[in-house]
Protein backbone atom coordinates (compact mmCIF):
# COMPACT_ATOMS: atom_id res chain seq x y z
CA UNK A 1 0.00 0.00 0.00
CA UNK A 2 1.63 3.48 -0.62
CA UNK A 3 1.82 5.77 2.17
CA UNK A 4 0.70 9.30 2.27
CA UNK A 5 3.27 12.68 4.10
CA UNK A 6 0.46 15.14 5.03
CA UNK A 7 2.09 18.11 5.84
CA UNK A 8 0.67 21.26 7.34
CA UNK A 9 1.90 24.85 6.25
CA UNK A 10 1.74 28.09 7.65
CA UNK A 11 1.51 31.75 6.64
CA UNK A 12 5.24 31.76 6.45
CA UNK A 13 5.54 28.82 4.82
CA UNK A 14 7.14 27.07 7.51
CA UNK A 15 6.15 23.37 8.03
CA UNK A 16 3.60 23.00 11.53
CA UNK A 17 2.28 19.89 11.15
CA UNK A 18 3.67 16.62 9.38
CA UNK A 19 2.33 13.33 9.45
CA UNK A 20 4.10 9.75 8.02
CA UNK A 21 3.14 6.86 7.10
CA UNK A 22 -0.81 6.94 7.65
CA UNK A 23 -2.82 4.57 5.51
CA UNK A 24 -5.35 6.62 2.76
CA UNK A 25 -8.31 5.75 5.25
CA UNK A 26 -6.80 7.52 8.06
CA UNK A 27 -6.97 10.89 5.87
CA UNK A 28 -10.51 10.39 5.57
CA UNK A 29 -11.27 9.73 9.27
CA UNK A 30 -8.81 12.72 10.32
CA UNK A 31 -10.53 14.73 7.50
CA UNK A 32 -14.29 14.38 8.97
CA UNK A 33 -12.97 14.66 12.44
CA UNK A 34 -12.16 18.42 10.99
CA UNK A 35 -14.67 18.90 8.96
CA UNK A 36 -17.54 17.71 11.46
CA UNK A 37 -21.01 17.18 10.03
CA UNK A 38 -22.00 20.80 9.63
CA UNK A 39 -18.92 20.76 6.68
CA UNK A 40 -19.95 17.82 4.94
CA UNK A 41 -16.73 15.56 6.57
CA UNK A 42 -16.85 12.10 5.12
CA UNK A 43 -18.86 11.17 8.35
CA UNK A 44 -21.48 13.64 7.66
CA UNK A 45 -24.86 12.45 6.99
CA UNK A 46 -25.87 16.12 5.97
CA UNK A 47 -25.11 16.55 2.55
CA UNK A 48 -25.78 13.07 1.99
CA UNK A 49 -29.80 13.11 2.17
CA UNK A 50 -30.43 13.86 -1.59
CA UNK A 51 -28.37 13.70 -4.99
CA UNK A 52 -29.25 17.59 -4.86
CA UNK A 53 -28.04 18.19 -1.88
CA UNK A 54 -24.90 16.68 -2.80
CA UNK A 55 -24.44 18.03 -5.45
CA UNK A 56 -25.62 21.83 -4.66
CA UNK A 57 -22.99 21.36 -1.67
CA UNK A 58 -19.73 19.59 -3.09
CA UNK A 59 -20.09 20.35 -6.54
CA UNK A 60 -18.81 24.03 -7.13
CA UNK A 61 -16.42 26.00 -7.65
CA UNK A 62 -13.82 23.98 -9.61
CA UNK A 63 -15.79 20.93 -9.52
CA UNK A 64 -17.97 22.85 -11.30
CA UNK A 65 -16.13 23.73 -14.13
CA UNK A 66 -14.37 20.20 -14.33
CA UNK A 67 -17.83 18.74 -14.34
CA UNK A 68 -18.68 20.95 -17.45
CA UNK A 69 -15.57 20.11 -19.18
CA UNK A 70 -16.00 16.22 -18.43
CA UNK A 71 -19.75 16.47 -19.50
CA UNK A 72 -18.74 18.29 -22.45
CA UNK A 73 -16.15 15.95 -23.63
CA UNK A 74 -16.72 12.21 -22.56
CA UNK A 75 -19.27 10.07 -24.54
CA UNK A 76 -21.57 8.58 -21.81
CA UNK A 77 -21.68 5.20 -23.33
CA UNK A 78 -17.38 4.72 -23.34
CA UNK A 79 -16.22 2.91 -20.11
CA UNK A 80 -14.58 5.80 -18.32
CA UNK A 81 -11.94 5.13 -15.22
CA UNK A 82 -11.70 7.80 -12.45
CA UNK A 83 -8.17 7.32 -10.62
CA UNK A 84 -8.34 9.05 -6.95
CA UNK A 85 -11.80 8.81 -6.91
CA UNK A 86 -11.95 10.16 -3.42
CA UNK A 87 -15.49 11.28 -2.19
CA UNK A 88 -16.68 11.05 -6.47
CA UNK A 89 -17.70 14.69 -6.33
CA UNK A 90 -17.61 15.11 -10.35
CA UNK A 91 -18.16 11.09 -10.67
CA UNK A 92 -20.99 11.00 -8.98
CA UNK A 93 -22.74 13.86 -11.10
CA UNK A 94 -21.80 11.69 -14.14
CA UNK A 95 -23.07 8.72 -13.07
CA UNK A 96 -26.65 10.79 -12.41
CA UNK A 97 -26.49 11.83 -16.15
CA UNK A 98 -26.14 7.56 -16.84
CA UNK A 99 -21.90 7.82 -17.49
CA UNK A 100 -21.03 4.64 -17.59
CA UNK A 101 -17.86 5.26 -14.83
CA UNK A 102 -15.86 2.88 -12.60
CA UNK A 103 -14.15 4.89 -9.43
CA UNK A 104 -11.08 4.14 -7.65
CA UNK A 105 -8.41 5.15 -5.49
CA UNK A 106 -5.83 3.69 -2.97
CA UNK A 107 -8.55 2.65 0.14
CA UNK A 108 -12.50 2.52 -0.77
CA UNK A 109 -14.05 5.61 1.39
CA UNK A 110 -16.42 5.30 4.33
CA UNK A 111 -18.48 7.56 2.40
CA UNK A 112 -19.00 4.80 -0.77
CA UNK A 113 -22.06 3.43 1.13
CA UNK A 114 -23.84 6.63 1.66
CA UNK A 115 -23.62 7.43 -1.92
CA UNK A 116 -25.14 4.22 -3.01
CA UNK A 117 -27.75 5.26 -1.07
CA UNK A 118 -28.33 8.38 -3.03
CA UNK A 119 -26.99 7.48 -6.91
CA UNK A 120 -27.14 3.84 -6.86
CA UNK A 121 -25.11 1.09 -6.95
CA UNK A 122 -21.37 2.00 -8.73
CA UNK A 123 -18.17 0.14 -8.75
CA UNK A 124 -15.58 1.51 -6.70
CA UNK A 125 -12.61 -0.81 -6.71
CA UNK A 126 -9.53 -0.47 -4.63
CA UNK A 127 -6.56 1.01 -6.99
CA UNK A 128 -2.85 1.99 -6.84
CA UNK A 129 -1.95 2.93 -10.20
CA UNK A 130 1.55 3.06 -9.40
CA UNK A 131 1.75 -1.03 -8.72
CA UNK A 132 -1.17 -2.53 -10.36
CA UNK A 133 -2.83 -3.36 -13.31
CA UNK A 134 -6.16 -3.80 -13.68
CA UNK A 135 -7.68 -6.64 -16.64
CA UNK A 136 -10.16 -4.26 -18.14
CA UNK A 137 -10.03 -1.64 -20.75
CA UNK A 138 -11.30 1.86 -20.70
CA UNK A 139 -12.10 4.29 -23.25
CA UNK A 140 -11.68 6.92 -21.03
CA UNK A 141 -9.05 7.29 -18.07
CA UNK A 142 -9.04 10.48 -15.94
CA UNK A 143 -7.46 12.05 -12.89
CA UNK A 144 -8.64 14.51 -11.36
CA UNK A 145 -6.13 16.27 -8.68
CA UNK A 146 -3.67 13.81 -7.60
CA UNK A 147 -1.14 13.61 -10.26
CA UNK A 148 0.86 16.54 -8.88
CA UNK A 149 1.73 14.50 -5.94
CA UNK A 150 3.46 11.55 -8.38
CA UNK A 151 7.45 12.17 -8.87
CA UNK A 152 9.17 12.23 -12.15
CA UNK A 153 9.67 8.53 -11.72
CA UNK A 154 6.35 7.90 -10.32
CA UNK A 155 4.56 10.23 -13.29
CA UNK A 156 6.33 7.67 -15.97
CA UNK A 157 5.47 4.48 -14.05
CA UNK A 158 1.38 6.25 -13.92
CA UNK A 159 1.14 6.72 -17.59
CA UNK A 160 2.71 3.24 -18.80
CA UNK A 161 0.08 1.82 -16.36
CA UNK A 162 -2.50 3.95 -18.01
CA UNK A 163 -1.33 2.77 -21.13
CA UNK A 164 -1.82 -0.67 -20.64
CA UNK A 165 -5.97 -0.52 -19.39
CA UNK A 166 -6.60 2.75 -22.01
């Protein structure tokens, strides 16, 4: 399983908080510890009572403008991956307009059940692009906001894997 640094900066850029070596999942938990369930934390049950609640809640901003620009330029009917799936915010929205998307990222999210609830069942499959292949083929791969924290080395090994299942 890769391991995640998260590091905490402030104002003058000096480093305040770091943290080694925590499994995906712990991010999430830490995350809606923070957050709470007035900010829509992966614990919340909030945001999660309607698809437009969701939706009027996570997606904006620029999940707003990626959702455009996905909607815009994916056929629906093409097999599309989503690496570093995350919460789904933008999958989710495409999966309400019938995308036919499969999600994934390093740990499956608490939060994968509650959606269910709301959009329906969707696959979500546990992915590290970095050291696995998976057996199927996509049409469409995309990435959405975790690519900047791949090295050089690690940026090659993520598109020869993408290479392989595109």
């Amino acid at each position: 399983m890769r391991k995640w640094e998260k590091i905490t900066i402030n104002k003058t850029n000096k480093i305040i908080k770091l943290i080694k070596d925590k499994k995906f999942i712990d991010f999430c938990d830490e995350d809606a510890q923070k957050a709470g369930n007035e900010e829509g934390g992966y614990k919340s049950n909030k945001y999660y009572k309607s698809k437009n609640r969701f939706l009027e809640f996570y997606l904006k901003n620029r999940y707003a403008t990626l959702d455009n620009y996905l909607k815009n330029n994916l056929n629906p009917k093409v097999k599309t991956l989503s690496i570093g799936s995350g919460r789904c915010i933008n999958e989710l929205s495409l999966l309400s307009c019938d995308f036919d998307i499969v999600c994934s990222d390093l740990e499956i999210p608490q939060c994968y059940e509650k959606s269910k609830k709301l959009f329906g069942n969707f696959n979500y499959t546990k992915l590290d692009i970095l050291n696995e292949i998976i057996e199927y083929k996509f049409g469409y791969i995309f990435c959405l906001s975790v690519i900047y924290n791949f090295s050089n080395f690690e940026i090659e090994k993520f598109f020869k894997n993408i290479n392989q299942i595109l």
